[in-house]
N, C-alpha and C. Protein backbone atom coordinates (compact mmCIF):
# COMPACT_ATOMS: atom_id res chain seq x y z
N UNK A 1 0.84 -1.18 0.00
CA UNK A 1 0.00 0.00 0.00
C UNK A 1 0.89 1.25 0.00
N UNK A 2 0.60 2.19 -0.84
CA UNK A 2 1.24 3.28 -0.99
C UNK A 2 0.71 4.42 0.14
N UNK A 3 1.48 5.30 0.58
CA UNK A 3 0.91 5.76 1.36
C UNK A 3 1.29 7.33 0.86
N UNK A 4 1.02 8.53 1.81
CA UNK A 4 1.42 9.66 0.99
C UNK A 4 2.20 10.17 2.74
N UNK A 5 3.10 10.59 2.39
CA UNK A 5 4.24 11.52 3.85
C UNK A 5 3.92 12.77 3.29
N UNK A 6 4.53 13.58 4.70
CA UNK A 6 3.76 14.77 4.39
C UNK A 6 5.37 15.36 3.98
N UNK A 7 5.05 16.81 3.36
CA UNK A 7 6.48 17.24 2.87
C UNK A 7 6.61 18.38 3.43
N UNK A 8 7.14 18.98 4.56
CA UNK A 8 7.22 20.56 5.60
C UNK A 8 8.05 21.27 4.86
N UNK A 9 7.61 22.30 4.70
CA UNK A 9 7.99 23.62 4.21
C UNK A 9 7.65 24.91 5.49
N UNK A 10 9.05 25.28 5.25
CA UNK A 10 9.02 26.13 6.36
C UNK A 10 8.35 27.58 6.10
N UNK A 11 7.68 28.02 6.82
CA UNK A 11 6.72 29.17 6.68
C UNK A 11 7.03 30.54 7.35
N UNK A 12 7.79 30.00 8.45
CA UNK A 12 8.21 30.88 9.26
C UNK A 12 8.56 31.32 10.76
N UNK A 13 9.10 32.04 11.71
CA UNK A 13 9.10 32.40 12.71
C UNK A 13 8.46 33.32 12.99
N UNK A 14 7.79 32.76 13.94
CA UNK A 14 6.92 33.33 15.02
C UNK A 14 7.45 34.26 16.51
N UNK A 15 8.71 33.00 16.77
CA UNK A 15 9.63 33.56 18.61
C UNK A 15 10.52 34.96 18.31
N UNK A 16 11.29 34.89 18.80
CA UNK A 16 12.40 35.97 18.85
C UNK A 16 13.31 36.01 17.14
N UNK A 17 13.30 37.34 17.19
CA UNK A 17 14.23 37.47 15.95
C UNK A 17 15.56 36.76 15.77
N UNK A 18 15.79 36.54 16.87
CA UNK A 18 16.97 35.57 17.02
C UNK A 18 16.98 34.00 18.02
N UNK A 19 16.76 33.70 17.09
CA UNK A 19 16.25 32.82 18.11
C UNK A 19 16.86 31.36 18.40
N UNK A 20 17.90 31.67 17.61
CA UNK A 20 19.20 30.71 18.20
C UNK A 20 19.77 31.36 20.11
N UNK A 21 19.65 32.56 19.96
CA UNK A 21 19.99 33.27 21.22
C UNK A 21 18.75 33.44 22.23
N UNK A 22 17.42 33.49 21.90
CA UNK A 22 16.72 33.62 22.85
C UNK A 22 15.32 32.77 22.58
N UNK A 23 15.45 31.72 21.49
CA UNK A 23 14.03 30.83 21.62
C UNK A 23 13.29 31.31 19.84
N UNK A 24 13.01 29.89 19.73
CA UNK A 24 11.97 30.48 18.27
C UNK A 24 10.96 30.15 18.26
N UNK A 25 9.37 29.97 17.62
CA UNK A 25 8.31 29.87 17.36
C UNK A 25 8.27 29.33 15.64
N UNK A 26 8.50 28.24 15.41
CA UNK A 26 8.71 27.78 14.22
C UNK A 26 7.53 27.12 13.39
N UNK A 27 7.12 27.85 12.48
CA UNK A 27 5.87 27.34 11.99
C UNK A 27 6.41 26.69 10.45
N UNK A 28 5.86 25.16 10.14
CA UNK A 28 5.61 24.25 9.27
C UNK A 28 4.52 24.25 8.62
N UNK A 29 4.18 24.30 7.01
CA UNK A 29 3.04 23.34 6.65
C UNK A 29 3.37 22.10 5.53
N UNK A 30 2.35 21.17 5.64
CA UNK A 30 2.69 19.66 5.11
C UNK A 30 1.87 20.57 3.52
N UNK A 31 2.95 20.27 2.68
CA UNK A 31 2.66 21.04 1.02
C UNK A 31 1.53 19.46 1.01
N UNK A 32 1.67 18.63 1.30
CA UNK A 32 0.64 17.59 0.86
C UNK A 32 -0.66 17.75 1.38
N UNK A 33 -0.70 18.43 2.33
CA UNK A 33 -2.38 18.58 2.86
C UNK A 33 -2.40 17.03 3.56
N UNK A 34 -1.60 16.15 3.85
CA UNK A 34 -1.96 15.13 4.52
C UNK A 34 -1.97 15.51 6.23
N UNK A 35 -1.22 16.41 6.52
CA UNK A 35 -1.38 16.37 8.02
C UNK A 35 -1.68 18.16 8.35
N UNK A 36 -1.69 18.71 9.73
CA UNK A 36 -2.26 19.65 9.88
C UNK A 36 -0.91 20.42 9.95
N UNK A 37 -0.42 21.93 9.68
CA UNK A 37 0.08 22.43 9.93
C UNK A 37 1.42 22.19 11.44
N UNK A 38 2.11 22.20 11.56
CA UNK A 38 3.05 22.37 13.07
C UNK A 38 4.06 23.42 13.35
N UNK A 39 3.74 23.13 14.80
CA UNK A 39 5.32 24.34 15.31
C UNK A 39 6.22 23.61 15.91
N UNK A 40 7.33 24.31 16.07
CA UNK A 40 8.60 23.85 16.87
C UNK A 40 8.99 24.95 17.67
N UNK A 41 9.06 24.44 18.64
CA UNK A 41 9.04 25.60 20.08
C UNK A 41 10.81 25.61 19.98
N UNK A 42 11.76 26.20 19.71
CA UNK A 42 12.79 26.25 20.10
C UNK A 42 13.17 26.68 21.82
N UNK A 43 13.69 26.41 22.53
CA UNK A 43 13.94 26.50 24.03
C UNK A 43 15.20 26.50 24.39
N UNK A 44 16.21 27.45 24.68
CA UNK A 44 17.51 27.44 25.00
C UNK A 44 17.27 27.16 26.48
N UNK A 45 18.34 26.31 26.96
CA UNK A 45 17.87 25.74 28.58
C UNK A 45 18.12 26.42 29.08
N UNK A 46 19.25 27.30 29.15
CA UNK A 46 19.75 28.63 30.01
C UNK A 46 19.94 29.76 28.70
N UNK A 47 19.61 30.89 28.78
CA UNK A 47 19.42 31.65 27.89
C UNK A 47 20.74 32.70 28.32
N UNK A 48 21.37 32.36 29.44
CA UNK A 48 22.66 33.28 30.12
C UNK A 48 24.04 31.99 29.23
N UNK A 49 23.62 30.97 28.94
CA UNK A 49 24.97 30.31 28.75
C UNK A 49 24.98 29.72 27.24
N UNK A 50 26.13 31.05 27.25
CA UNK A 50 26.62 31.23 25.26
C UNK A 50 26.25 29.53 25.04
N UNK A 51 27.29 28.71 25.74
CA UNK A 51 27.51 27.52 25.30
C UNK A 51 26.46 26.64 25.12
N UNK A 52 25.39 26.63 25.95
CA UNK A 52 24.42 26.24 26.61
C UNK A 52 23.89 24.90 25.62
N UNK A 53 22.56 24.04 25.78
CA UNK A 53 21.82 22.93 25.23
C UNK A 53 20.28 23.84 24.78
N UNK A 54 19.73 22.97 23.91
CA UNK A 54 18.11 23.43 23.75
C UNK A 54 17.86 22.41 23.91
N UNK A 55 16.28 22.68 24.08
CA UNK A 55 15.46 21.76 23.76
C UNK A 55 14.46 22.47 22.84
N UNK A 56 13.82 21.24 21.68
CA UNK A 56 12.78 21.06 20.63
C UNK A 56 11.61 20.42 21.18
N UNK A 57 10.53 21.32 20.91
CA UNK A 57 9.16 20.51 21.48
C UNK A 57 8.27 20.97 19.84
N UNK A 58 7.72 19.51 19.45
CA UNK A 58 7.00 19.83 18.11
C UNK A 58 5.37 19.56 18.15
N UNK A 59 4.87 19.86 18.03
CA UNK A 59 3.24 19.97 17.93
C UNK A 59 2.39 20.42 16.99
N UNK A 60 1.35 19.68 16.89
CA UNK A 60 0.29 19.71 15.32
C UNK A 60 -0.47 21.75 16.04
N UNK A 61 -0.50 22.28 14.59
CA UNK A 61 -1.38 23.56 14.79
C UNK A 61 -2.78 23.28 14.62
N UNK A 62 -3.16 22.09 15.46
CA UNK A 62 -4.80 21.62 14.74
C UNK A 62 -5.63 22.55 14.69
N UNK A 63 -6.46 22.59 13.76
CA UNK A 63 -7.49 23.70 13.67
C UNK A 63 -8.93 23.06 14.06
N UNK A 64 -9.25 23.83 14.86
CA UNK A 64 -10.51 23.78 16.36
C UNK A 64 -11.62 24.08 15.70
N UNK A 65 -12.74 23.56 16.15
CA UNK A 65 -14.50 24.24 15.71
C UNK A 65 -14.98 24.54 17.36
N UNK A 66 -15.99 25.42 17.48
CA UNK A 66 -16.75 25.88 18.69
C UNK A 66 -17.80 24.74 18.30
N UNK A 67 -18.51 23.82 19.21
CA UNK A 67 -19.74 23.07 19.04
C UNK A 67 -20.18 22.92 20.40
N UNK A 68 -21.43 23.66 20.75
CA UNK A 68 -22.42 23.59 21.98
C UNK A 68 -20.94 23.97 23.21
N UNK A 69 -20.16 25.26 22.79
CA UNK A 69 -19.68 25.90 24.08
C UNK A 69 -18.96 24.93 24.42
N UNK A 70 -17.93 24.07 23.57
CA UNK A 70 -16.71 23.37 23.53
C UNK A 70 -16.00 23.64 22.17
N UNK A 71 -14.97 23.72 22.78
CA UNK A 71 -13.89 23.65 21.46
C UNK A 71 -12.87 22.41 20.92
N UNK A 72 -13.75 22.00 20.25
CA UNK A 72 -13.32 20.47 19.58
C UNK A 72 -13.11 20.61 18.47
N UNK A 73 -11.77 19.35 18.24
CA UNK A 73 -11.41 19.14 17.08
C UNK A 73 -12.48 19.62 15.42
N UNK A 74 -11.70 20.78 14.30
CA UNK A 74 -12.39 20.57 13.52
C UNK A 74 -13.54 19.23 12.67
N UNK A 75 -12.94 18.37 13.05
CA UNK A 75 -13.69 16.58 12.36
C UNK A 75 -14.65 16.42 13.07
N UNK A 76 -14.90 17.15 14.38
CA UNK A 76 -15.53 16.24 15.51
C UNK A 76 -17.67 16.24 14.76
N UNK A 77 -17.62 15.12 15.07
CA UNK A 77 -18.99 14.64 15.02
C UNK A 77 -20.23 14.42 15.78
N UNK A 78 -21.19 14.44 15.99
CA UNK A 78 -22.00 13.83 16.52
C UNK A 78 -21.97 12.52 16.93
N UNK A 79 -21.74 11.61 15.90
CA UNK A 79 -21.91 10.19 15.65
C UNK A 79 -20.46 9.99 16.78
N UNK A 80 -19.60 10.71 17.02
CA UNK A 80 -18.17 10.13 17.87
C UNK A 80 -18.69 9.34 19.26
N UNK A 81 -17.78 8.54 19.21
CA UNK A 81 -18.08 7.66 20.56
C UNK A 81 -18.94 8.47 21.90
N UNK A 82 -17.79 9.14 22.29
CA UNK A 82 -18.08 10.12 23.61
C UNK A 82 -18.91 11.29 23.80
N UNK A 83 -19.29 11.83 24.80
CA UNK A 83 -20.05 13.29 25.08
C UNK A 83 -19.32 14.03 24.28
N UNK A 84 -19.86 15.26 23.67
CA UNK A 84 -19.15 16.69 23.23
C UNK A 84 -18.33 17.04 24.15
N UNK A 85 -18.29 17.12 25.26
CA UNK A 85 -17.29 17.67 26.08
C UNK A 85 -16.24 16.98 26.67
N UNK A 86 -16.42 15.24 26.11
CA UNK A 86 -14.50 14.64 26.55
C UNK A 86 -13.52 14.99 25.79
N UNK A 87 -14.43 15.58 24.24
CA UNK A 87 -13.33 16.38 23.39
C UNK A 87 -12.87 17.19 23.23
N UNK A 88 -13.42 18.58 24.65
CA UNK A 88 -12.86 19.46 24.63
C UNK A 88 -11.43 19.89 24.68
N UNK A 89 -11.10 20.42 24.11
CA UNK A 89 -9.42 21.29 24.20
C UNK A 89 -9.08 21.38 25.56
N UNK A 90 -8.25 20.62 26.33
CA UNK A 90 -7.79 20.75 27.33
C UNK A 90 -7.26 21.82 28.11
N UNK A 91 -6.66 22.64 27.07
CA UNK A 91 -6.61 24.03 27.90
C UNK A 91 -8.02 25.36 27.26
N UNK A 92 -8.87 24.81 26.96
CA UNK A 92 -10.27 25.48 27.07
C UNK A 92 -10.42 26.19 28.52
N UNK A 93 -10.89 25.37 28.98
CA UNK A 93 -11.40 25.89 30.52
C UNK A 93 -10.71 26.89 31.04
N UNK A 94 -8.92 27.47 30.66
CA UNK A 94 -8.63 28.64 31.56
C UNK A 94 -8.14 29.58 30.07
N UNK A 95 -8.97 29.49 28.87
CA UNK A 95 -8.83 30.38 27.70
C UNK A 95 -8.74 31.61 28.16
N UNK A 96 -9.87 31.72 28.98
CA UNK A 96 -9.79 33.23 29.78
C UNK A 96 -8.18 33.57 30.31
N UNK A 97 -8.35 33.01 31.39
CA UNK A 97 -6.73 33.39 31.42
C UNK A 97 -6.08 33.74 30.69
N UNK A 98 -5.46 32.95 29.76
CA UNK A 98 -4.65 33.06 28.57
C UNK A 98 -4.57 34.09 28.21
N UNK A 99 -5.87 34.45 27.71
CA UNK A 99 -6.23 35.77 26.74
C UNK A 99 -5.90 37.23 27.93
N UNK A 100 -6.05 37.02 28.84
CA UNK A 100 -5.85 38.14 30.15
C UNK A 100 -4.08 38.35 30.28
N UNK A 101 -3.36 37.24 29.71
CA UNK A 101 -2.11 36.75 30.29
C UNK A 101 -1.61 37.71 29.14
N UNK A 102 -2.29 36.99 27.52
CA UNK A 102 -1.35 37.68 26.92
C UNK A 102 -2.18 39.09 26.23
N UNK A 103 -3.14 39.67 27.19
CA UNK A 103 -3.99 41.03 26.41
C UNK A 103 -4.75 40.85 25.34
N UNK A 104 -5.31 39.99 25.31
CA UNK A 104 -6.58 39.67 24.13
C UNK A 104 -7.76 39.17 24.90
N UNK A 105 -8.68 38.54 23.76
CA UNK A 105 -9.48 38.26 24.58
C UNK A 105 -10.24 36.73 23.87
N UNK A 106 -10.74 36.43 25.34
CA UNK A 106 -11.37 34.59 25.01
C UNK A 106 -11.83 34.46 23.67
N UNK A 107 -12.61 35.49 22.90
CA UNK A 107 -13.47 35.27 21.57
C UNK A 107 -12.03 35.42 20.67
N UNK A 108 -11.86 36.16 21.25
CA UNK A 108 -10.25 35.87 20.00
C UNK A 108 -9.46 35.04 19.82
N UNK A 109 -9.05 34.80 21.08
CA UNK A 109 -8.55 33.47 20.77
C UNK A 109 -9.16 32.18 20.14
N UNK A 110 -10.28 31.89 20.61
CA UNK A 110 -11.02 31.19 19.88
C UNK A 110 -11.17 31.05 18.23
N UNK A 111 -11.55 32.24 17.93
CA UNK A 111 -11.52 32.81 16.68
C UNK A 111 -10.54 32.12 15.80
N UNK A 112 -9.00 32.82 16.62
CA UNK A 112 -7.62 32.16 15.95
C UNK A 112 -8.18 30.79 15.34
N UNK A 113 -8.22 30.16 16.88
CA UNK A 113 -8.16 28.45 16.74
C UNK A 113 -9.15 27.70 15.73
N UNK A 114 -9.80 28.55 14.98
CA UNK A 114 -11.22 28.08 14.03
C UNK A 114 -10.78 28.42 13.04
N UNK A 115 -9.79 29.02 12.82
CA UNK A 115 -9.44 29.55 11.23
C UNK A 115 -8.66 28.75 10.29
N UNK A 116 -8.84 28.86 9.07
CA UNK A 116 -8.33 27.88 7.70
C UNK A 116 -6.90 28.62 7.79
N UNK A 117 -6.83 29.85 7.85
CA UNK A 117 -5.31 30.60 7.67
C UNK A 117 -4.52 30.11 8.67
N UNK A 118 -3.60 29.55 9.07
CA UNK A 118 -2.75 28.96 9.77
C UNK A 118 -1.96 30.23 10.52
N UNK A 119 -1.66 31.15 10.05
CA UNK A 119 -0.78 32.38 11.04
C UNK A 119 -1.94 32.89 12.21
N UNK A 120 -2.99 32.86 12.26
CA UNK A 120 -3.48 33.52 13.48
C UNK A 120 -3.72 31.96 14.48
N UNK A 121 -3.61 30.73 13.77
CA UNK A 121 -3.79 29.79 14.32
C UNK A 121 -2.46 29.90 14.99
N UNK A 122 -1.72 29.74 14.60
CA UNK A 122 0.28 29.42 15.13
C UNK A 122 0.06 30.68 15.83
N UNK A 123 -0.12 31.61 15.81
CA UNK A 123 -0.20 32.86 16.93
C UNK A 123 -0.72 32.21 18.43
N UNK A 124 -1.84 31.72 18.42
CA UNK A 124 -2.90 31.44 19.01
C UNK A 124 -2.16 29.99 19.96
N UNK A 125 -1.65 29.15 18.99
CA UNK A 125 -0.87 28.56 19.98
C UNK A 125 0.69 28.99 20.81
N UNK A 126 0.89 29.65 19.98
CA UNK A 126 2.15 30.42 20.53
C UNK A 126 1.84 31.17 22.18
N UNK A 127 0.91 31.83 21.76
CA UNK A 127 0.29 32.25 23.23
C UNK A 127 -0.14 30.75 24.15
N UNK A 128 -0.71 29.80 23.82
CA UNK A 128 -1.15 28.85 24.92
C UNK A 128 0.25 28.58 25.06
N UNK A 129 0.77 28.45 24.10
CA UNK A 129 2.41 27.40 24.51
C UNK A 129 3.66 28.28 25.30
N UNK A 130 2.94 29.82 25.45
CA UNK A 130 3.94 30.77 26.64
C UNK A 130 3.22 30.69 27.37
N UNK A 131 1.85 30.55 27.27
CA UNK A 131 0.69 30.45 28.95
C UNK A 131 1.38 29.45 29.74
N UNK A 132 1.28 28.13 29.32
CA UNK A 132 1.72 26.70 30.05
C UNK A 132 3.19 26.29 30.06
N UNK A 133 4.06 26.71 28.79
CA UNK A 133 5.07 26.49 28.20
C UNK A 133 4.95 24.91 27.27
N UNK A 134 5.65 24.91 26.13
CA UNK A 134 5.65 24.14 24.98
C UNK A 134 5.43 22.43 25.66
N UNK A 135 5.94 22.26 26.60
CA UNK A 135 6.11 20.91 27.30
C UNK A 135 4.97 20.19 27.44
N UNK A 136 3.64 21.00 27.94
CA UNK A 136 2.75 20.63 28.26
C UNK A 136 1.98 20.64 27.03
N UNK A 137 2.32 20.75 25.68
CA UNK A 137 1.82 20.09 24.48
C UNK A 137 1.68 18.47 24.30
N UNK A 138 2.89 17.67 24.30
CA UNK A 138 3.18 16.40 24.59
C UNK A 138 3.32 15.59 23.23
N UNK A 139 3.08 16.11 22.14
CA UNK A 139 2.62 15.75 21.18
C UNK A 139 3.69 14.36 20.60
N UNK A 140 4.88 15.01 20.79
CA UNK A 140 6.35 13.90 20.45
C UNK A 140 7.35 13.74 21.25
N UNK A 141 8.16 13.16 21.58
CA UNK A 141 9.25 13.24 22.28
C UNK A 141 10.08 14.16 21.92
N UNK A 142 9.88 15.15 23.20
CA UNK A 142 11.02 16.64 23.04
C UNK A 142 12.15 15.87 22.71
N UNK A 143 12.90 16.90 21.78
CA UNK A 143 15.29 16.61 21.93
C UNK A 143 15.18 17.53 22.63
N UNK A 144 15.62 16.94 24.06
CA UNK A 144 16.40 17.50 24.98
C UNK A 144 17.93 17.67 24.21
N UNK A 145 18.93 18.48 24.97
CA UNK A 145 20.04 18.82 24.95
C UNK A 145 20.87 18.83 23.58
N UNK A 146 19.98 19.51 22.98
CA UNK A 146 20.64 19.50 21.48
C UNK A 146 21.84 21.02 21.40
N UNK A 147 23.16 20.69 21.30
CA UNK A 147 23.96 21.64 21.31
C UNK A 147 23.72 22.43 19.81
N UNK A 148 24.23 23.91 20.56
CA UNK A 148 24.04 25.28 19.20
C UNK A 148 24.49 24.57 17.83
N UNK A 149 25.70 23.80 18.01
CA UNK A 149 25.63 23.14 16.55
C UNK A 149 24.79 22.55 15.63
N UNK A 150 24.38 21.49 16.98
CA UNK A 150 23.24 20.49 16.18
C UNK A 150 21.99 21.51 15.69
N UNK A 151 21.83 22.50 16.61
CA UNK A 151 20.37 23.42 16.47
C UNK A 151 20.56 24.01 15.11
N UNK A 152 21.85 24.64 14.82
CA UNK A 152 22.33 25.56 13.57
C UNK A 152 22.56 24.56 12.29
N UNK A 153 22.58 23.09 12.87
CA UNK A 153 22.32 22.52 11.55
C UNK A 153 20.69 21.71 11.64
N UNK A 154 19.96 21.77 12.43
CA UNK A 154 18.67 21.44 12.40
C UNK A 154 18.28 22.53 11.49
N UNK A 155 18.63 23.65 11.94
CA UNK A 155 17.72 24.68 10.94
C UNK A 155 18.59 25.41 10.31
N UNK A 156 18.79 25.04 9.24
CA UNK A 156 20.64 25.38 8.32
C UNK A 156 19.14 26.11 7.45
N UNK A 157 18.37 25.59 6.98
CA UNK A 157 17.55 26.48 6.04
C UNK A 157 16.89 27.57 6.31
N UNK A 158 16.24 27.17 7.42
CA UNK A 158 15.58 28.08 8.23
C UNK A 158 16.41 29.63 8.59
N UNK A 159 17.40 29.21 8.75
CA UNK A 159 18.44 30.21 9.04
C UNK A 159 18.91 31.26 7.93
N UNK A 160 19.25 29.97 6.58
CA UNK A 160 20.01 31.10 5.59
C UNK A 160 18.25 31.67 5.09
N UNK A 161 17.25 31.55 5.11
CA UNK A 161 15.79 32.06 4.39
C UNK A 161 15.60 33.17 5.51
N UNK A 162 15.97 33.60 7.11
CA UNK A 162 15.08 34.11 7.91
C UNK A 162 16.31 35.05 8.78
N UNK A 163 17.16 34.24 9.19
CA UNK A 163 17.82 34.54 10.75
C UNK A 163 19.53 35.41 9.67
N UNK A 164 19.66 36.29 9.66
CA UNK A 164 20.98 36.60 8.82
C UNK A 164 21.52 37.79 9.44
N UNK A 165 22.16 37.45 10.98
CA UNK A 165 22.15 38.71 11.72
C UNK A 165 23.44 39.38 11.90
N UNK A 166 23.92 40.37 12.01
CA UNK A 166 25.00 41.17 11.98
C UNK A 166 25.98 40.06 12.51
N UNK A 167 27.25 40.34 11.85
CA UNK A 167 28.51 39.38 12.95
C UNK A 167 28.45 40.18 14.37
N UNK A 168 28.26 41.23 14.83
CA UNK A 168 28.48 42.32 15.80
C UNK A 168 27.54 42.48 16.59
N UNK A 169 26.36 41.65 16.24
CA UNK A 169 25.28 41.43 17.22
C UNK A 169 25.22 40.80 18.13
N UNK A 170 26.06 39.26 18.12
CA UNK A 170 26.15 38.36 18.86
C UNK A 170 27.35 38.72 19.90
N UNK A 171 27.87 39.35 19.56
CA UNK A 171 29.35 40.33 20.84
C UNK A 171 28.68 41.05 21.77
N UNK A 172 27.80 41.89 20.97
CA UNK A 172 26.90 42.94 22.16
C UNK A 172 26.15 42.19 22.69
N UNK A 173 25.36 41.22 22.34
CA UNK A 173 24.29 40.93 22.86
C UNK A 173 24.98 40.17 24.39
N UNK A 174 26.24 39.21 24.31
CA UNK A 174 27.05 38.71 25.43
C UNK A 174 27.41 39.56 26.69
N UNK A 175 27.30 40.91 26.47
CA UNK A 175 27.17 41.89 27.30
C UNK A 175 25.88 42.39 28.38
N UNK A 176 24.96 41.79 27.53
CA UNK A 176 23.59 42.39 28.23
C UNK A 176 22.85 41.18 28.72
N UNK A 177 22.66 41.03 30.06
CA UNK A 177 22.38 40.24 31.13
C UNK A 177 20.68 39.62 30.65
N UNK A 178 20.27 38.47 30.79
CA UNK A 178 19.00 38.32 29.95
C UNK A 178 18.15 38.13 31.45
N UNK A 179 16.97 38.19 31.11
CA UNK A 179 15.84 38.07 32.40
C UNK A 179 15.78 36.39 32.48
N UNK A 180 15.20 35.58 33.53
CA UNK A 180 14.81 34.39 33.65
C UNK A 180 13.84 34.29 33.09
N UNK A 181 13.50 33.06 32.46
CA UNK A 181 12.08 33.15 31.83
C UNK A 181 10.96 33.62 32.27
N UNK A 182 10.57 33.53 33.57
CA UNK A 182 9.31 33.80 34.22
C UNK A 182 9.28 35.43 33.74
N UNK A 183 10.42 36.28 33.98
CA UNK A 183 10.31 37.82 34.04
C UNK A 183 10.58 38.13 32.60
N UNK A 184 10.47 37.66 31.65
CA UNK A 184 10.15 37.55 30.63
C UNK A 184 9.70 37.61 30.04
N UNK A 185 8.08 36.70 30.75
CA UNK A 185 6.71 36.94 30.23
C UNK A 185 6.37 35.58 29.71
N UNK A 186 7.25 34.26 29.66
CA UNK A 186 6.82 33.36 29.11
C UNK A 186 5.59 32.62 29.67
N UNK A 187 6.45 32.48 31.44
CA UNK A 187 4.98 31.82 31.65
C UNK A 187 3.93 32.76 33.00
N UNK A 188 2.95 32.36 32.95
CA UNK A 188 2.36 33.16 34.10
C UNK A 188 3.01 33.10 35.73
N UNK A 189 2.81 34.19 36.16
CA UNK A 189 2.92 34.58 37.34
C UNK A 189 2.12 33.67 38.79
């Protein structure tokens, strides 16, 4: 049986302009239409140490429907095994939050998560995935401790299409002391 793989084409960054140095927001789509859009959370473990490890957390950008005041999977049916509400979106219930956390609001976010256009969708998770942080996606087994090398050749394309930053940026920037994540803004207070 033949089957069809999906083929990712990179679309873009979402995280920090630099985000070998301070984290990226990496958005994918499958040119085949076989699977749903994804991101890749880039995560430097210490954001103070030049030398330092990342970690990669990857997750589907599924696109959501509102049905009877749950937000379930676009496919979801009637005919599905379970109640409407075992399918709710797991981080539904504190949307509010979210939207308070990052200055928007519950209908908007929502909104995002219902849309065919994939950039307000990848927005939309970008915000849940700084609400909770990327981890609590679960979707694949994070790479832990992937050194700046391995990262700069994970995304050798990504890089020469997006990231092309002064030689003189990365000198200054070693100078200026970075916040811990929390004071940051990644995750809530």
């Amino acid at each position: 049986m033949n089957t069809r793989q999906p083929t990712w084409r990179y679309v873009g960054n979402l995280g920090d302009a630099s985000p070998l140095d301070y984290g990226g927001f990496l958005v994918y789509s499958d040119e085949t239409g076989v699977l749903e859009d994804e991101a890749e959370a880039l995560v430097p473990d210490d954001p103070d140490d030049e030398d330092g490890t990342y970690t990669v957390y990857r997750f589907p950008l599924d696109r959501l429907k509102m049905f009877a005041g749950y937000l379930v999977p676009e496919a979801y049916h009637t005919s599905w095994p379970h109640r409407v509400e075992d399918y709710d979106k797991w981080f539904h219930r504190d949307i509010g939050k979210i939207a308070d956390w990052a200055g928007t609001s519950a209908e908007q976010l929502r909104q995002d998560l219902t849309r065919a256009d994939f950039w307000p969708r990848a927005r939309a998770y970008q915000t849940i995935s700084g609400y909770y942080g990327p981890e609590e996606f679960g979707h694949e087994q994070p790479l832990h401790g992937l050194t700046r090398a391995e990262v700069e050749d994970r995304y050798r394309d990504e890089i020469e299409a997006d990231w092309k930053p002064e030689p003189s940026v990365r000198r200054v920037r070693r100078r200026i002391p970075t916040l811990p994540r929390r004071e940051r803004g990644l995750f809530p207070r």
